[in-house]
PDB file of N, CA and C in Angstrom:
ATOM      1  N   UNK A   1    -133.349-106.155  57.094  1.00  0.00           N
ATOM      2  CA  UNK A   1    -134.261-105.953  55.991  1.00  0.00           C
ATOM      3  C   UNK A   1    -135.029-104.645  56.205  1.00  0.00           C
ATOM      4  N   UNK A   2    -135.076-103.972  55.097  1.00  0.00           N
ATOM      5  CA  UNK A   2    -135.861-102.609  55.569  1.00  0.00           C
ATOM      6  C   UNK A   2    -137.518-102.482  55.256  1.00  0.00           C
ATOM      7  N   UNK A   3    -137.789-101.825  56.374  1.00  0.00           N
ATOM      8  CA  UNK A   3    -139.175-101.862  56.428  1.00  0.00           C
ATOM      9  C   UNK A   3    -140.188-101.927  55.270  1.00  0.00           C
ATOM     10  N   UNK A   4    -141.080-102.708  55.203  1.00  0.00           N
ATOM     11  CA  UNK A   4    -141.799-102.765  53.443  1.00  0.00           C
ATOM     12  C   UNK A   4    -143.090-101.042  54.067  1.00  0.00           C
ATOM     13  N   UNK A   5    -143.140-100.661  52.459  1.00  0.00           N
ATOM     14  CA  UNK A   5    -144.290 -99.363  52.274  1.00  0.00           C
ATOM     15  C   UNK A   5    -145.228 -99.772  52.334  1.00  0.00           C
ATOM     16  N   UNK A   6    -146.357 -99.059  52.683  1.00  0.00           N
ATOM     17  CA  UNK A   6    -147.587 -99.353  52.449  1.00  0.00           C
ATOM     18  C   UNK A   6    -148.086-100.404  50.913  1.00  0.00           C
ATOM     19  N   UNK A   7    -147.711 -99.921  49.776  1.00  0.00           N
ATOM     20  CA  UNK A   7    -148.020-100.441  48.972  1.00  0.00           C
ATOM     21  C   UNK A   7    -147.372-101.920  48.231  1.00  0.00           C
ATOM     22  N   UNK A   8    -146.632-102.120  49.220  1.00  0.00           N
ATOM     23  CA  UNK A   8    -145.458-103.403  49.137  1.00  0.00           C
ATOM     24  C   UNK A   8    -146.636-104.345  50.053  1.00  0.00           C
ATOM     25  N   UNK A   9    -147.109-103.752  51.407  1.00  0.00           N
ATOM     26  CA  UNK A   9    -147.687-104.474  52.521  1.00  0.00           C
ATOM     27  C   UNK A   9    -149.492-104.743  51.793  1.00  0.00           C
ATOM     28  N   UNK A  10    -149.470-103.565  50.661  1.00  0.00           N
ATOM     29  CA  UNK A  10    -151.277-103.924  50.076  1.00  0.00           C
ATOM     30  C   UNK A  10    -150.906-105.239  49.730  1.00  0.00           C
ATOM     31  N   UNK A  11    -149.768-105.320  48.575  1.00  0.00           N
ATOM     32  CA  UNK A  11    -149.431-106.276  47.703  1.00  0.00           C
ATOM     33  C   UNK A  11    -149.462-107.588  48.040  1.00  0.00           C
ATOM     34  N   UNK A  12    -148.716-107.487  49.380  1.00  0.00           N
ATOM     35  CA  UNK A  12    -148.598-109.102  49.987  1.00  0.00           C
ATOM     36  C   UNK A  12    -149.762-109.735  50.680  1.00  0.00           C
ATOM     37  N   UNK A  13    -150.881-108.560  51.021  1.00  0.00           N
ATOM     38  CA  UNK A  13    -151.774-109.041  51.926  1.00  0.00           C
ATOM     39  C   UNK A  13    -153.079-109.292  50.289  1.00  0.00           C
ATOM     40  N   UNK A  14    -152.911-108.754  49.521  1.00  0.00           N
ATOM     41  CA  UNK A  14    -153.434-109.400  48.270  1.00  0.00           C
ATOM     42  C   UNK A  14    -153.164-110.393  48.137  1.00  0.00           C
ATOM     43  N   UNK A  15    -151.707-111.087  47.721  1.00  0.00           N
ATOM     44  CA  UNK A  15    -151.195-112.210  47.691  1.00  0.00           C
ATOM     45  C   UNK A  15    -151.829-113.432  48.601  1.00  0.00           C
ATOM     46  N   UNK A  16    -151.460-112.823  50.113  1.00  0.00           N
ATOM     47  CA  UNK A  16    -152.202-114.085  50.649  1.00  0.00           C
ATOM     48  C   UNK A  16    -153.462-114.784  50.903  1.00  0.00           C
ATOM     49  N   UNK A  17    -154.279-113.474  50.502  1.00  0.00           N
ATOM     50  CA  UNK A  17    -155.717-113.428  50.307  1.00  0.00           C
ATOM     51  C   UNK A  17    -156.245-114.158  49.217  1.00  0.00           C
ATOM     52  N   UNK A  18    -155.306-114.215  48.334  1.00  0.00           N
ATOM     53  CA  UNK A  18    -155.555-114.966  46.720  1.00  0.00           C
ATOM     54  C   UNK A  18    -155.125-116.665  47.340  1.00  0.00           C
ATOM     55  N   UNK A  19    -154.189-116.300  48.084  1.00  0.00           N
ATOM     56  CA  UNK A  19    -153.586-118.069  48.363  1.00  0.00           C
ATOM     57  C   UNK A  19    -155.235-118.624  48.753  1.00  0.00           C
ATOM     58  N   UNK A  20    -155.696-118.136  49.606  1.00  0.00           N
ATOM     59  CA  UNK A  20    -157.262-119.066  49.828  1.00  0.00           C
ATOM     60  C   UNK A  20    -158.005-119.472  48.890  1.00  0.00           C
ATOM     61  N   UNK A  21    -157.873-119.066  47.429  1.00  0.00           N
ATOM     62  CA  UNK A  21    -158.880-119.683  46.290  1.00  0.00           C
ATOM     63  C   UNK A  21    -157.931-119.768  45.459  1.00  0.00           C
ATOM     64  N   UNK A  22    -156.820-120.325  45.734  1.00  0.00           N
ATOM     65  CA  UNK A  22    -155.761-120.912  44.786  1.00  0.00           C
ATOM     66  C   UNK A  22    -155.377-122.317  44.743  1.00  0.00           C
ATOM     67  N   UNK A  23    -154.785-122.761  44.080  1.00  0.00           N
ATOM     68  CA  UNK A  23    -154.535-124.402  44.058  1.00  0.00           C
ATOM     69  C   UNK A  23    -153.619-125.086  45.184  1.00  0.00           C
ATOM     70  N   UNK A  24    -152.724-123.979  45.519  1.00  0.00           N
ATOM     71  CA  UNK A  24    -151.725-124.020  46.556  1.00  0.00           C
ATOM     72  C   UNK A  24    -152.243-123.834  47.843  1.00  0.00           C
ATOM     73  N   UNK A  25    -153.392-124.095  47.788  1.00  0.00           N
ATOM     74  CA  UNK A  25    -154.392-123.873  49.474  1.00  0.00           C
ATOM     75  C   UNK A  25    -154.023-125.261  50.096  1.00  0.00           C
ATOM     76  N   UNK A  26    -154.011-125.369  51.188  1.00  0.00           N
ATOM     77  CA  UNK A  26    -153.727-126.424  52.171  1.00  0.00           C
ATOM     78  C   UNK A  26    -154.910-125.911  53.499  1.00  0.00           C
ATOM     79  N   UNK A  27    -155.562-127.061  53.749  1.00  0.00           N
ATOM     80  CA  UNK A  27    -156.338-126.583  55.148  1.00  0.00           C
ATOM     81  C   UNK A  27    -155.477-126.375  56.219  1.00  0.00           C
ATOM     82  N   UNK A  28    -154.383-127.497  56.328  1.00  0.00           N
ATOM     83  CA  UNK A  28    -153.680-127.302  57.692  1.00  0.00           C
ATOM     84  C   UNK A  28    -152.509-126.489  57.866  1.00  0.00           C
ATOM     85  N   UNK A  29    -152.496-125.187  56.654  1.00  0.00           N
ATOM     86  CA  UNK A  29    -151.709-123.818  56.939  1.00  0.00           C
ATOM     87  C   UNK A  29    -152.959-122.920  56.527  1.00  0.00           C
ATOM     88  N   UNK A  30    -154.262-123.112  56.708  1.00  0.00           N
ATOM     89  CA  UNK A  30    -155.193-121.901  56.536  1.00  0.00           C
ATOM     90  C   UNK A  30    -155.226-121.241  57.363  1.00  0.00           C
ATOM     91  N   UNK A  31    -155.088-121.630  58.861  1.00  0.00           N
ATOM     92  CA  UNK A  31    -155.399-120.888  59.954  1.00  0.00           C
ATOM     93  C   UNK A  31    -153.916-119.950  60.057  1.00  0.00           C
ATOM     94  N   UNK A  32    -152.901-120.732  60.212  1.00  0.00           N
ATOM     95  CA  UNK A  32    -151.640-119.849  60.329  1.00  0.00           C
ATOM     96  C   UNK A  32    -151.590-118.789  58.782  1.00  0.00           C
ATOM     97  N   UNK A  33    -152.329-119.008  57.921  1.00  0.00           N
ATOM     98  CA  UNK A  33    -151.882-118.244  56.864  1.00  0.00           C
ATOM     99  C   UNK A  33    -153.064-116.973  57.074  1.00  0.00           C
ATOM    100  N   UNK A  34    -153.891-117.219  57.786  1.00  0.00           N
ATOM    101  CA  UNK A  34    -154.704-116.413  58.715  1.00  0.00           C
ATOM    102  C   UNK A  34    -154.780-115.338  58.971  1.00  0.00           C
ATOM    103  N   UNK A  35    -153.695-116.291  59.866  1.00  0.00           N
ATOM    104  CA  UNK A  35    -152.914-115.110  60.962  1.00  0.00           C
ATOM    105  C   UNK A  35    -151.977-114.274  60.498  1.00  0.00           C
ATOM    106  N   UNK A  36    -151.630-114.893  59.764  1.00  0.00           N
ATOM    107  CA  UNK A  36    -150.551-114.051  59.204  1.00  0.00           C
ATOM    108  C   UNK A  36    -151.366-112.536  58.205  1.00  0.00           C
ATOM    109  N   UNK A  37    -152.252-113.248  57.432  1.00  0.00           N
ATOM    110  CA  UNK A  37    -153.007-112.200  56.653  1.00  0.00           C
ATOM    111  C   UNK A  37    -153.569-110.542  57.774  1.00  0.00           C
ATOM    112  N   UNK A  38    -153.936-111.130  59.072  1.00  0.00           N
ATOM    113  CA  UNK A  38    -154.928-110.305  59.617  1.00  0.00           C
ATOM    114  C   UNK A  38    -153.906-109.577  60.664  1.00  0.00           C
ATOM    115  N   UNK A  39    -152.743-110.022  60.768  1.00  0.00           N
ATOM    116  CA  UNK A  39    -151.518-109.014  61.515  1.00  0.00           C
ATOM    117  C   UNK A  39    -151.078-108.168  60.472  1.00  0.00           C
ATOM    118  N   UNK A  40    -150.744-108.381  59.034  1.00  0.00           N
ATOM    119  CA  UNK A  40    -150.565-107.769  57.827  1.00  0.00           C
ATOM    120  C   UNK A  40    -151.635-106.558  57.966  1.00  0.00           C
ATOM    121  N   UNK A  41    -152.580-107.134  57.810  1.00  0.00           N
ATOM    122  CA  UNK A  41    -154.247-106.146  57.522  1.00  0.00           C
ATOM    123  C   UNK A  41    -154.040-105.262  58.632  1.00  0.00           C
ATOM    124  N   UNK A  42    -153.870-105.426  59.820  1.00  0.00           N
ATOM    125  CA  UNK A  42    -153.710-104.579  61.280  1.00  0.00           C
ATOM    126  C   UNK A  42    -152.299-103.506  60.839  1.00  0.00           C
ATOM    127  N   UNK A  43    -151.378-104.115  60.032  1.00  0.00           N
ATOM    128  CA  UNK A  43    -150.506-103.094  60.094  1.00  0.00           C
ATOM    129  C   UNK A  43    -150.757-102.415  59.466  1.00  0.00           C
ATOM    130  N   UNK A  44    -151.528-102.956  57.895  1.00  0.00           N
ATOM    131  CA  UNK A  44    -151.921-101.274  57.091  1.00  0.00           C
ATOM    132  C   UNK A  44    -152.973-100.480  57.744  1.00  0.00           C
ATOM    133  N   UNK A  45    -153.750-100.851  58.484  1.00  0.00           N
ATOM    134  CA  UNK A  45    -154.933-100.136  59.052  1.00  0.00           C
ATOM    135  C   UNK A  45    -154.076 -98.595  59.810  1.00  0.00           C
ATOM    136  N   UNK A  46    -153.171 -99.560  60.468  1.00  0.00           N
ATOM    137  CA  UNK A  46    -152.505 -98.307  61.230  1.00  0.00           C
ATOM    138  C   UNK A  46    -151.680 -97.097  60.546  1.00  0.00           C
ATOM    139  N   UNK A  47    -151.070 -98.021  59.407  1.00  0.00           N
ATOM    140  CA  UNK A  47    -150.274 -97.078  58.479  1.00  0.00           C
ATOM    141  C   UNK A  47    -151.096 -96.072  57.863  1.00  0.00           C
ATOM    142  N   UNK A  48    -152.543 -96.798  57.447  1.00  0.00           N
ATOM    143  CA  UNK A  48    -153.400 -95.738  56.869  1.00  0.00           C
ATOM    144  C   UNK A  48    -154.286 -94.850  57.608  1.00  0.00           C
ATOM    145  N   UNK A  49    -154.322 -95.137  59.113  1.00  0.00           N
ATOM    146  CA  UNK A  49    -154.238 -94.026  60.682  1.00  0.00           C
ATOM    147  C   UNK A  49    -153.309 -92.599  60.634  1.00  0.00           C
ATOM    148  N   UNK A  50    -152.066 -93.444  60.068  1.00  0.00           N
ATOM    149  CA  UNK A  50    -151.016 -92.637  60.572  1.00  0.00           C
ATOM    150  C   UNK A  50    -151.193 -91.727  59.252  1.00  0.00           C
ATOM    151  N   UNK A  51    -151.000 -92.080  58.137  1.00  0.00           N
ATOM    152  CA  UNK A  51    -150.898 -90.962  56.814  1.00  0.00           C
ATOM    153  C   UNK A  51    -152.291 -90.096  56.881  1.00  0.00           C
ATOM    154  N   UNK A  52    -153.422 -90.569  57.481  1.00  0.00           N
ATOM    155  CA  UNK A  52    -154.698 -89.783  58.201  1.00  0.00           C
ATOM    156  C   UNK A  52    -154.500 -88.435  58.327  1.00  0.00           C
ATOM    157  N   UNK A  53    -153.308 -88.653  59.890  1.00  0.00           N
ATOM    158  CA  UNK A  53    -153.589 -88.058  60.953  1.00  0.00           C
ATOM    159  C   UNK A  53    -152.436 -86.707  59.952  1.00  0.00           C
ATOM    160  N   UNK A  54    -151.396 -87.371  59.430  1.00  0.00           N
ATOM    161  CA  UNK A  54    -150.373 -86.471  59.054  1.00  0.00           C
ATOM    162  C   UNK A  54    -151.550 -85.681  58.158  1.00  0.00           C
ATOM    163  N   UNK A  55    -151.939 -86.146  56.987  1.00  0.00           N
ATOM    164  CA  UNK A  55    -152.855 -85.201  56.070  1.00  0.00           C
ATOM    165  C   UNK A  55    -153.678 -84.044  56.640  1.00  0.00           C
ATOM    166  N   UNK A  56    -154.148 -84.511  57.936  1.00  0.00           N
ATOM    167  CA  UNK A  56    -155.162 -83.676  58.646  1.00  0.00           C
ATOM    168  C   UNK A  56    -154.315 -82.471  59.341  1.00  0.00           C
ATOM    169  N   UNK A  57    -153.305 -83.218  60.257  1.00  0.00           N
ATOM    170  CA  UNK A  57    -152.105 -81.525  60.522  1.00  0.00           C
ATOM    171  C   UNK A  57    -151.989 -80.616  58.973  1.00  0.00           C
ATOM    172  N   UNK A  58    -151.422 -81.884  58.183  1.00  0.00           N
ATOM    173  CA  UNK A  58    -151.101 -80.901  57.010  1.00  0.00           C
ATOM    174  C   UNK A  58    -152.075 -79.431  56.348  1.00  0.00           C
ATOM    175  N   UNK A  59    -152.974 -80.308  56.555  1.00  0.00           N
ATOM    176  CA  UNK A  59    -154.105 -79.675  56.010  1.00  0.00           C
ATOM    177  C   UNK A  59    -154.564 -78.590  56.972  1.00  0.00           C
ATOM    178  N   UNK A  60    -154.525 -78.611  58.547  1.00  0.00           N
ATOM    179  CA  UNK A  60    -154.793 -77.752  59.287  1.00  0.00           C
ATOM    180  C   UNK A  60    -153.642 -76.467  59.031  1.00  0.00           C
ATOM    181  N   UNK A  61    -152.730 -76.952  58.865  1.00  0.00           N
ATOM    182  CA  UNK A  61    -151.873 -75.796  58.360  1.00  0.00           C
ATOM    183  C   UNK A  61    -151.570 -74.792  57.317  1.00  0.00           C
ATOM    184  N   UNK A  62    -152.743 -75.482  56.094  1.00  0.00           N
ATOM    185  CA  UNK A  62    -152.483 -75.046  54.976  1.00  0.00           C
ATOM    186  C   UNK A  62    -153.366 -74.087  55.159  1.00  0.00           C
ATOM    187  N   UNK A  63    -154.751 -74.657  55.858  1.00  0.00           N
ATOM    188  CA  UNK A  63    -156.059 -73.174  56.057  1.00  0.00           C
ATOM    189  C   UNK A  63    -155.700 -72.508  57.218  1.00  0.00           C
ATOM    190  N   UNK A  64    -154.265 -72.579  57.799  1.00  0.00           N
ATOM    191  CA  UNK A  64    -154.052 -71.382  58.633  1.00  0.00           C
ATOM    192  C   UNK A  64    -153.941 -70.134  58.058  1.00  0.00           C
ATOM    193  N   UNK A  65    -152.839 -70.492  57.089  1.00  0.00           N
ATOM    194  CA  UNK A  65    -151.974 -69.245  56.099  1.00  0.00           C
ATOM    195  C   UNK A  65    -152.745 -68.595  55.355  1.00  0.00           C
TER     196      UNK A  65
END
């Protein structure tokens, strides 16, 4: 399966965030649905680290020239 984009990974961590005030809530998958939300959340944090760091080279390069 190929890697989901940033905006595939907003989408789903919306999704599961909505599952908590939805009808389809269960207490005894809240915690695992949790977890699952806040490893999601950790991966965009980093993704949005990483497109950071690229913008900032980018940008250091553009006020070289």
């Amino acid at each position: 399966m190929a890697e989901k984009n940033l905006n595939q990974k907003i989408k789903e961590l919306d999704q599961k965030v909505e599952w908590f005030s939805s009808d389809e809530f269960e207490l005894e998958k809240a915690v695992d649905e949790y977890k699952k939300a806040l490893a999601l959340a950790e991966e965009i944090e980093e993704d949005l680290k990483s497109l950071k760091n690229e913008i900032e080279v980018l940008n250091e390069d553009f006020t070289k020239e």
